[in-house]
N, C-alpha and C. Protein backbone atom coordinates (compact mmCIF):
# COMPACT_ATOMS: atom_id res chain seq x y z
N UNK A 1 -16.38 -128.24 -21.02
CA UNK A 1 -17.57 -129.03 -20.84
C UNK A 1 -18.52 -128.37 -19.84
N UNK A 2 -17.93 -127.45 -18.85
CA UNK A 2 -18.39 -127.30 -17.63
C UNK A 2 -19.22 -125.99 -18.37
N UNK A 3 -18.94 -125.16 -19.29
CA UNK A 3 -19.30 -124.58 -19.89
C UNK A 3 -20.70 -124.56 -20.71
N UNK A 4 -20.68 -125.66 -21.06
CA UNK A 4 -22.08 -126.30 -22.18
C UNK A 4 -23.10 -126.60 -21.36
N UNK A 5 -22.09 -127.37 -20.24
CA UNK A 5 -23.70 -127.61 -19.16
C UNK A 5 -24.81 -126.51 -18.51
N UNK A 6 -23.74 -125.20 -18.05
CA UNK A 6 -24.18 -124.15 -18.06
C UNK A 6 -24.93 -123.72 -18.85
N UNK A 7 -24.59 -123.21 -19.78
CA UNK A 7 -25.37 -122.66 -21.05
C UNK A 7 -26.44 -123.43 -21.43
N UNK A 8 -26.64 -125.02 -20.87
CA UNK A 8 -27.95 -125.82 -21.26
C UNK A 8 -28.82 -125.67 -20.09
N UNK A 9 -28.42 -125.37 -18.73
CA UNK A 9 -29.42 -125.35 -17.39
C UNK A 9 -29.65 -123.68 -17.73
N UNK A 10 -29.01 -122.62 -17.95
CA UNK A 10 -29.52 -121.40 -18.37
C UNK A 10 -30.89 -121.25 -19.25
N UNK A 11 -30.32 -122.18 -20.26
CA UNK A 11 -31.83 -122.16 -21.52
C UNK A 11 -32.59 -122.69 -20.67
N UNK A 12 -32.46 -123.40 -19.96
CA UNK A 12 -33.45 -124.62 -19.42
C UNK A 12 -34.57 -123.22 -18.57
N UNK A 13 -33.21 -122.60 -17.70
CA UNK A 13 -34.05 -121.77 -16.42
C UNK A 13 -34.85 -120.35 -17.36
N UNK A 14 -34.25 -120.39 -18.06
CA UNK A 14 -35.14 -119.27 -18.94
C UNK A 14 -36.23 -119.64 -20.06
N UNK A 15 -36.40 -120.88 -20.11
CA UNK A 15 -37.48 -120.98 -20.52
C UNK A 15 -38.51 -121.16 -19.49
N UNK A 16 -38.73 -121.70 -18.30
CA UNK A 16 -39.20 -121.87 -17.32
C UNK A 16 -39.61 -120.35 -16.89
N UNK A 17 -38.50 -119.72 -16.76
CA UNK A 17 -39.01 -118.17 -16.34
C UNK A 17 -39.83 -117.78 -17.44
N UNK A 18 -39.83 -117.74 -18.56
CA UNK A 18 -41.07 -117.09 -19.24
C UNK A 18 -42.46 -118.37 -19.06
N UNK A 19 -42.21 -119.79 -18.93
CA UNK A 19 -43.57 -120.13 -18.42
C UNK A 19 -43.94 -119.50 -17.09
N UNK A 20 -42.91 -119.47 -15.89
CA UNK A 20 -43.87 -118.57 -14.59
C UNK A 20 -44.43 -117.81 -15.17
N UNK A 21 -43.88 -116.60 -16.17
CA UNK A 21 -44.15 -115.22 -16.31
C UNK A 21 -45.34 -115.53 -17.09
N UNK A 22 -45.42 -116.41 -17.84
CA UNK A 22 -47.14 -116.09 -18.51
C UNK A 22 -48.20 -116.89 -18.09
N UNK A 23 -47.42 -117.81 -17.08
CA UNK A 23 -48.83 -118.27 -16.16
C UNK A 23 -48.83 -117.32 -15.28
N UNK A 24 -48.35 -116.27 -14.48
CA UNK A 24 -48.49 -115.08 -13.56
C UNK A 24 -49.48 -114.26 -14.86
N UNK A 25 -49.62 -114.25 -15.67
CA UNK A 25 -50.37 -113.21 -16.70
C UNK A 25 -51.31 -113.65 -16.31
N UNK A 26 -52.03 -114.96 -16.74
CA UNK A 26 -53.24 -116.03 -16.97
C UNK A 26 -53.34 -115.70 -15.82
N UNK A 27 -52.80 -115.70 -14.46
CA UNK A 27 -53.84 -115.47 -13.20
C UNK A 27 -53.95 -114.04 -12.96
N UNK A 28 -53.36 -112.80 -13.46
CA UNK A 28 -53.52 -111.66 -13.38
C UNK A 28 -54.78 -111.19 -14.19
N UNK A 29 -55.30 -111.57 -15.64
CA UNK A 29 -56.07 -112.16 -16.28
C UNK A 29 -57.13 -112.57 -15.80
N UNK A 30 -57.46 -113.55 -15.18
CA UNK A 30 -58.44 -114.42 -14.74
C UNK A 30 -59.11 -113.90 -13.37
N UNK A 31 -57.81 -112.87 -12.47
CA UNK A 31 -58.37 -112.13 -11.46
C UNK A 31 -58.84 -111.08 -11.90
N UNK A 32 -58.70 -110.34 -13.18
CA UNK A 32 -59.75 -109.20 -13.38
C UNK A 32 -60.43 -109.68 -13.91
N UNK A 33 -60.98 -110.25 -14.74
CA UNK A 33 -62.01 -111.34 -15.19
C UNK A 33 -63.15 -111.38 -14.40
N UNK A 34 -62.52 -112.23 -13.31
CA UNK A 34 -63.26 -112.50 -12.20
C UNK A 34 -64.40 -111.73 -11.41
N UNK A 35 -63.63 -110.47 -11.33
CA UNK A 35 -64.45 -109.27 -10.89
C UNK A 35 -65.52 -108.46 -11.51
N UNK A 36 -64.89 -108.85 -12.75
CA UNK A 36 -65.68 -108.80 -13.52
C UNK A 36 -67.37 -109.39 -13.85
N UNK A 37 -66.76 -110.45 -13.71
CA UNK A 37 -67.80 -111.88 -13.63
C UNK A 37 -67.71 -112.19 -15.10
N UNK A 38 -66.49 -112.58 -15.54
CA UNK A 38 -66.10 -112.97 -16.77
C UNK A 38 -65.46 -114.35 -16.50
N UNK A 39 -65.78 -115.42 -16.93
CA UNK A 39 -65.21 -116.49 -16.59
C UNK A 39 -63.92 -116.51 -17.59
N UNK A 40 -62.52 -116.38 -17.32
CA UNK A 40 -61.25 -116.06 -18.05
C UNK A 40 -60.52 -117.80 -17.56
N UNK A 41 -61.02 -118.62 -16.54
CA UNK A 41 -60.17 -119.57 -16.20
C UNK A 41 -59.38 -119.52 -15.36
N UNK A 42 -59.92 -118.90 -14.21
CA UNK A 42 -59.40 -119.17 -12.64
C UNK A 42 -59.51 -120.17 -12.04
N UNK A 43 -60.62 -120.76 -12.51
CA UNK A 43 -60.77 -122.63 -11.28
C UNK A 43 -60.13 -123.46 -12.14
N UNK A 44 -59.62 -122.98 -13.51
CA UNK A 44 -59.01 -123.91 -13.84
C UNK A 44 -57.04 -123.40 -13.41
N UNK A 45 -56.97 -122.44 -13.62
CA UNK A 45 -55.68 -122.27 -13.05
C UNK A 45 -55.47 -122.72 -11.45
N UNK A 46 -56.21 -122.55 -10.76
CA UNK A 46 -56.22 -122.64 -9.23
C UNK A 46 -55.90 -124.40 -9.58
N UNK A 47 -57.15 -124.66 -9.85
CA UNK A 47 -56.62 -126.40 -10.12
C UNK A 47 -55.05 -127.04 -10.38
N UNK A 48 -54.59 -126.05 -11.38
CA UNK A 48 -52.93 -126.64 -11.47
C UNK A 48 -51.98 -125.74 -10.73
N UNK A 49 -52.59 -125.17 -10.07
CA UNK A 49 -51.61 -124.50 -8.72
C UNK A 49 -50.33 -124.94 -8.35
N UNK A 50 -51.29 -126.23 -7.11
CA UNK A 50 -49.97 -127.09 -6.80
C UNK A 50 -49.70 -128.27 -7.58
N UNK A 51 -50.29 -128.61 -8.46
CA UNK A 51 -49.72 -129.76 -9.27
C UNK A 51 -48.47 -129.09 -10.76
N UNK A 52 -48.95 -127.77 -10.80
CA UNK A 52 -47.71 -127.24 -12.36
C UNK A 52 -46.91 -126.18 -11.71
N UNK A 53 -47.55 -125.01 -11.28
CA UNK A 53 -47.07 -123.96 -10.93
C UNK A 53 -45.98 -123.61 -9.86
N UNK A 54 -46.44 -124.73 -9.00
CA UNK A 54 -46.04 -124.49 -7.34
C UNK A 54 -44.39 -125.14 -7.78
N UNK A 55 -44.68 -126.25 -8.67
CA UNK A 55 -42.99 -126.83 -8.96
C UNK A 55 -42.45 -125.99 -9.93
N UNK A 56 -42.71 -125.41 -10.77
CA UNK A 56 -42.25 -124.20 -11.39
C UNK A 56 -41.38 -123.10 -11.17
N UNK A 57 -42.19 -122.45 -10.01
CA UNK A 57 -41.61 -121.61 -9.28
C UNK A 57 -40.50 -121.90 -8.93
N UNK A 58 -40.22 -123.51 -8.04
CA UNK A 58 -39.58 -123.81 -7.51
C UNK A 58 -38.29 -124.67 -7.77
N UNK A 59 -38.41 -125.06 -8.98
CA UNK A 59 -37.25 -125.35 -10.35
C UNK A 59 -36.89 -123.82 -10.52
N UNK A 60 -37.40 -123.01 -10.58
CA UNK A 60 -36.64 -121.39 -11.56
C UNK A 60 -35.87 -121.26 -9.63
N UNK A 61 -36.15 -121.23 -8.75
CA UNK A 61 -35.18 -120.74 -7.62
C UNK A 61 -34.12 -121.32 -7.01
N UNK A 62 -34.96 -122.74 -7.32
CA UNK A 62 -33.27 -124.29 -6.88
C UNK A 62 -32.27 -124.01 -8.09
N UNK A 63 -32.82 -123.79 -9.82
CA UNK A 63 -31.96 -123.57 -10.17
C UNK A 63 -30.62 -122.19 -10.79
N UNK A 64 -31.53 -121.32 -10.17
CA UNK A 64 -31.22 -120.14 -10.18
C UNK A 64 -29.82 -120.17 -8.79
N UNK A 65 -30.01 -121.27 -7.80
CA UNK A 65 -29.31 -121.20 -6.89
C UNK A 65 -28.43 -121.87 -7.42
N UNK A 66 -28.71 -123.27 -8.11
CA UNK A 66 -27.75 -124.03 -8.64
C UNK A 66 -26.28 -123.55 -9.73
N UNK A 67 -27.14 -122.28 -10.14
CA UNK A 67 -26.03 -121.48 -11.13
C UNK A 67 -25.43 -121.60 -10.57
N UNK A 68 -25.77 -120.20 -9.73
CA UNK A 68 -24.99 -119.69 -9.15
C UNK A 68 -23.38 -120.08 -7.96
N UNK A 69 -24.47 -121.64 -7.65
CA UNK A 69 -22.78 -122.32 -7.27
C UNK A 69 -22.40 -123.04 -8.47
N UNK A 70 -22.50 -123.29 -9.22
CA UNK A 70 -21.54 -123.76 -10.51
C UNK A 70 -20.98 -122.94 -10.66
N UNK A 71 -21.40 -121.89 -11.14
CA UNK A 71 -20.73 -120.83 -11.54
C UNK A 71 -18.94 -120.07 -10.84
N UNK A 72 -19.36 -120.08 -9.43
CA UNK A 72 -19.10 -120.04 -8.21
C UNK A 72 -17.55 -121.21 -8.15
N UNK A 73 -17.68 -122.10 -8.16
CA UNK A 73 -17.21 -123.45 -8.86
C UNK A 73 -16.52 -123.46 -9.53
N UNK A 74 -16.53 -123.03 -11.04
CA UNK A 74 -15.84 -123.15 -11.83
C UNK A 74 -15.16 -122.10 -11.70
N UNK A 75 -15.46 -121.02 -11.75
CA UNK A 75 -14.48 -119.89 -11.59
C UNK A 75 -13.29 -119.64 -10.18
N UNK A 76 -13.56 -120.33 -8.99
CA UNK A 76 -12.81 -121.13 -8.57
C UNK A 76 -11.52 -122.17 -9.21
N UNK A 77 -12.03 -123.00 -9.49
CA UNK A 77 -11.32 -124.09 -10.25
C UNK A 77 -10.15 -123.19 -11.66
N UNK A 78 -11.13 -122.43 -12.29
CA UNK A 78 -10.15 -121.75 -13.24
C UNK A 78 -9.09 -120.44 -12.50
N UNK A 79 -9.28 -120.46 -11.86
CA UNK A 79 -8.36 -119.76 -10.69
C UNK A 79 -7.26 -120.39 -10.27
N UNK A 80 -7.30 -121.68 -9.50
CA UNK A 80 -6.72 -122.52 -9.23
C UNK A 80 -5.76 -123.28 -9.97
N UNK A 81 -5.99 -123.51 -11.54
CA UNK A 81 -5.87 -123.95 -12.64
C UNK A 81 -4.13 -122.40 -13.50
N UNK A 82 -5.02 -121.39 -13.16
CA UNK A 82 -3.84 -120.36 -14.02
C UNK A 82 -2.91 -120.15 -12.66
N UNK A 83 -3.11 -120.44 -11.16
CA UNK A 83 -2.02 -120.10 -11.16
C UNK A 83 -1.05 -121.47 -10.49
């Protein structure tokens, strides 16, 4: 069981990592844009900063930590278990 849950917070954290990764595009994007004097949608990204992005980030690192003690955890436990 401990297994499935894993494998469902994994999908979970890797889909999340490719949303950081292509909202990091959209503002990489929008900063050459900018310089441009191309309006690409920087005041609108800036706008969901801290309301999308900022928790984003910060779901992909709590649960990137969270694996890692499950992980941590169980392999423990199955240790404990064979001998």
């Amino acid at each position: 069981m401990w297994d499935r849950v894993l494998n469902g917070l994994n999908w979970l954290l890797v889909a999340n990592l490719f949303f950081v990764l292509a909202s990091f595009g959209w503002f990489a994007t929008a900063v050459v844009g900018r310089s441009f004097n191309v309006n690409l949608g920087f005041d609108l990204w800036y706008s969901l900063w801290t309301p999308l992005f900022q928790p984003a980030i910060g779901i992909l690192m709590a649960g990137a930590i969270a694996i890692g003690v499950l992980r941590w955890i169980a392999n423990k436990l199955e240790a404990l278990r064979s001998s």
